[in-house]
Protein backbone atom coordinates (compact mmCIF):
# COMPACT_ATOMS: atom_id res chain seq x y z
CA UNK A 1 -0.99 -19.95 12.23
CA UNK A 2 -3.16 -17.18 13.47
CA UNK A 3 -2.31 -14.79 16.49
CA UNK A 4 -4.82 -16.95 18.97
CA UNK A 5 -5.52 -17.87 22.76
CA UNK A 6 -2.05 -18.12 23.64
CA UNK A 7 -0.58 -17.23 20.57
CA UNK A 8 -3.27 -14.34 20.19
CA UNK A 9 -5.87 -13.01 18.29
CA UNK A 10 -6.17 -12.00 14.88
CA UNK A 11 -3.56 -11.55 12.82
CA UNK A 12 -0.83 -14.25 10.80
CA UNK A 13 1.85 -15.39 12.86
CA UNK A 14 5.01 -16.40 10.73
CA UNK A 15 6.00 -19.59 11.26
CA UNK A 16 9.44 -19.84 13.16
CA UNK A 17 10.86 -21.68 16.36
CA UNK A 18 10.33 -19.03 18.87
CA UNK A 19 6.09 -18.68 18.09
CA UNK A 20 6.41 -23.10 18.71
CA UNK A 21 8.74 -22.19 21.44
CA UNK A 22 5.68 -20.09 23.30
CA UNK A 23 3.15 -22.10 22.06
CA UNK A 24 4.73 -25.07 23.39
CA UNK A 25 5.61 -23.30 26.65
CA UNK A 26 1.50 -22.97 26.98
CA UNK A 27 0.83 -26.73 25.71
CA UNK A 28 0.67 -29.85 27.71
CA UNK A 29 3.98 -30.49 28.00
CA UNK A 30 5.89 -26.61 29.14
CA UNK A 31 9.41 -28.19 29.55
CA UNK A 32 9.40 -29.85 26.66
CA UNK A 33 9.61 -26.28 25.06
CA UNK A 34 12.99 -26.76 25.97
CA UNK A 35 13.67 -29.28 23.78
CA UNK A 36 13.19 -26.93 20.66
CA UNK A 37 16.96 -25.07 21.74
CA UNK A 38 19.73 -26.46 20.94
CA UNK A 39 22.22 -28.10 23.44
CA UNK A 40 24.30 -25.45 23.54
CA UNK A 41 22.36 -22.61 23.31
CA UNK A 42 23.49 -19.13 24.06
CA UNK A 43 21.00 -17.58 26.74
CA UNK A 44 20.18 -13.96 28.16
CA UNK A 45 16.77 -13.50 30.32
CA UNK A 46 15.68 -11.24 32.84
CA UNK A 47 12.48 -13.02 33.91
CA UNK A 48 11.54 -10.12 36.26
CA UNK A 49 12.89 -6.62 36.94
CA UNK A 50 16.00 -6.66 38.71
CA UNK A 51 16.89 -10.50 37.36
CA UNK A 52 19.41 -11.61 34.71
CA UNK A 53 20.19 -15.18 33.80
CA UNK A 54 23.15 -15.63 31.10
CA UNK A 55 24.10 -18.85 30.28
CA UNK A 56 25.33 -21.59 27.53
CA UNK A 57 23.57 -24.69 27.15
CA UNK A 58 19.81 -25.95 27.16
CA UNK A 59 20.25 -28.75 30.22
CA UNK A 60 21.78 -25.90 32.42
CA UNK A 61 18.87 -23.53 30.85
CA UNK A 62 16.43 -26.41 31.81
CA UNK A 63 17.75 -26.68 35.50
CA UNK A 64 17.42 -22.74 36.22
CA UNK A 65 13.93 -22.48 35.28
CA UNK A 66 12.65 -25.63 36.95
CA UNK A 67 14.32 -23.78 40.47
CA UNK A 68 12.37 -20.59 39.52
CA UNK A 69 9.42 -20.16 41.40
CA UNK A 70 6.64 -18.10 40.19
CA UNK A 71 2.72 -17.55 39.69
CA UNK A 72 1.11 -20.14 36.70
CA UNK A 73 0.28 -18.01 33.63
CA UNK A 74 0.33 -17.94 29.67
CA UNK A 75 2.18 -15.84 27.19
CA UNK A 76 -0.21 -13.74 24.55
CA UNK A 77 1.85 -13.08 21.33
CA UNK A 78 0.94 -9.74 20.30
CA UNK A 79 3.25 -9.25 17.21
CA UNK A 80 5.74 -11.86 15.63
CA UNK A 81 7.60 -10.97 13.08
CA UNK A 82 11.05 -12.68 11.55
CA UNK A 83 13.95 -9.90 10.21
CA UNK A 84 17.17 -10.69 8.38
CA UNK A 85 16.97 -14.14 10.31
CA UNK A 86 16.49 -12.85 13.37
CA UNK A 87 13.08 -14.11 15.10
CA UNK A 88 11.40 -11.68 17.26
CA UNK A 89 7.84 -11.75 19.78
CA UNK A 90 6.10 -9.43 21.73
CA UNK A 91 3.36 -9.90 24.32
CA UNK A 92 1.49 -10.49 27.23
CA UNK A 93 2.12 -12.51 30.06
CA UNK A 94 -1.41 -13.79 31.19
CA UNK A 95 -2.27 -14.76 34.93
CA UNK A 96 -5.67 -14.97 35.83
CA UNK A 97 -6.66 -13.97 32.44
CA UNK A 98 -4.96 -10.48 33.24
CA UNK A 99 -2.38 -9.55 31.15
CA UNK A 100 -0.14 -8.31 33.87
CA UNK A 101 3.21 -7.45 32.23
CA UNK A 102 4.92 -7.48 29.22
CA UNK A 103 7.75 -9.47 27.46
CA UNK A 104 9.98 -9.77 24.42
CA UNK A 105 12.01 -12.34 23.27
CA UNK A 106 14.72 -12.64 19.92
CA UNK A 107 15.96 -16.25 18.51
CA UNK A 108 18.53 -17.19 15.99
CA UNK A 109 18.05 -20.68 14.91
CA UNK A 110 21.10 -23.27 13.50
CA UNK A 111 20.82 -25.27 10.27
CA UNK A 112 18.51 -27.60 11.88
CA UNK A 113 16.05 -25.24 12.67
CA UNK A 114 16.56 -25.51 16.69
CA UNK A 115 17.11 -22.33 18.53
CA UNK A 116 20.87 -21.50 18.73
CA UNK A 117 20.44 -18.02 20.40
CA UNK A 118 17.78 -16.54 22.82
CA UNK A 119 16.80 -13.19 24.57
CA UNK A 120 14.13 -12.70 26.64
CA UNK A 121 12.37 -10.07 29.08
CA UNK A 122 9.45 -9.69 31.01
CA UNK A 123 8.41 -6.12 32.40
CA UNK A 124 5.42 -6.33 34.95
CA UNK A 125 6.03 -2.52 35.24
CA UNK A 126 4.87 -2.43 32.06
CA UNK A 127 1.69 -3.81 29.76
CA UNK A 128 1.92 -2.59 26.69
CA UNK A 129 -1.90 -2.20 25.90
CA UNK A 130 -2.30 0.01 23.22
CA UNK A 131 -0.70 -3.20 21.14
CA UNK A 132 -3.76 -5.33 22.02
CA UNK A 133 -6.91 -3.81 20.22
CA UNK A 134 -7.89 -7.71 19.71
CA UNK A 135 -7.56 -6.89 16.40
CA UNK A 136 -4.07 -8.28 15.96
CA UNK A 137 -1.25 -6.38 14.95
CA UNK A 138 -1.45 -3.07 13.32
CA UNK A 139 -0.18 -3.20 9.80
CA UNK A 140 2.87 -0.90 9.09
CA UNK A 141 1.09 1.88 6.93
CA UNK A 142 -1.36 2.52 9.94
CA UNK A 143 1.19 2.04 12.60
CA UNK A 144 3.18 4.52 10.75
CA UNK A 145 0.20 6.97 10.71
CA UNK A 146 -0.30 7.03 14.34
CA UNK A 147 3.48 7.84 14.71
CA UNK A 148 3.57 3.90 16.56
CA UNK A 149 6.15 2.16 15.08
CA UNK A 150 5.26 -1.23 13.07
């Protein structure tokens, strides 16, 4: 998959729950997202500054987001990359077509592939432009170059 509209662009994307998990969370059907974690799935988010959610299990997962208010928007994956197992994202949350914050998020998945563990954050203090050339994400050697890590 390439790095595109919602999932960004330029770029490969590794294939691994999480990018589904976003690019479902942008598709047709954003709850059923939810159906990619597992039923007892080990949760941390702060959605905004100032907000943590911890929690076990997708249904009770499910019920705190669909109380959460907030502004429609997208996520732009800027970099995806997977690391000793552990699946990680970084992007753009997209309102308006503004980016107007950034987030990261971390999975572990079980045998079955569904998402056993999950971190997320969103910083709207923050927008993390300098990853977004619309070129994709910068390769290691030239990362490394411009003292940025990879």
């Amino acid at each position: 998959m390439k790095l595109g509209e919602h999932t960004q662009q330029g770029g490969d994307v590794p294939d691994s729950a999480l990018v589904a998990y976003f690019r479902d969370r942008d598709g047709a059907d954003p709850a059923g997202a939810l159906d990619r974690l597992a039923s007892d799935v080990a949760y941390h988010l702060m959605p905004k500054p100032g907000v943590e959610i911890s929690g076990t299990g997708r249904e009770r997962l499910r019920a705190t987001l669909a109380g959460m208010t907030g502004r429609p928007g997208r996520h732009r994956l800027v970099a995806a990359r997977i690391a000793d197992g552990v699946q990680l994202v970084v992007g753009h949350r997209i309102e308006d077509g503004e980016p107007v914050g950034t987030f990261l998020a971390a999975a572990t998945t079980s045998a079955s592939g569904e998402i056993s563990q999950y971190v997320g954050a969103f910083f709207d203090s923050m927008n993390l432009s300098g990853l977004d050339s619309g070129d994709g994400p910068v390769p290691a050697e030239q990362a490394a170059g411009e003292g940025r890590a990879g």
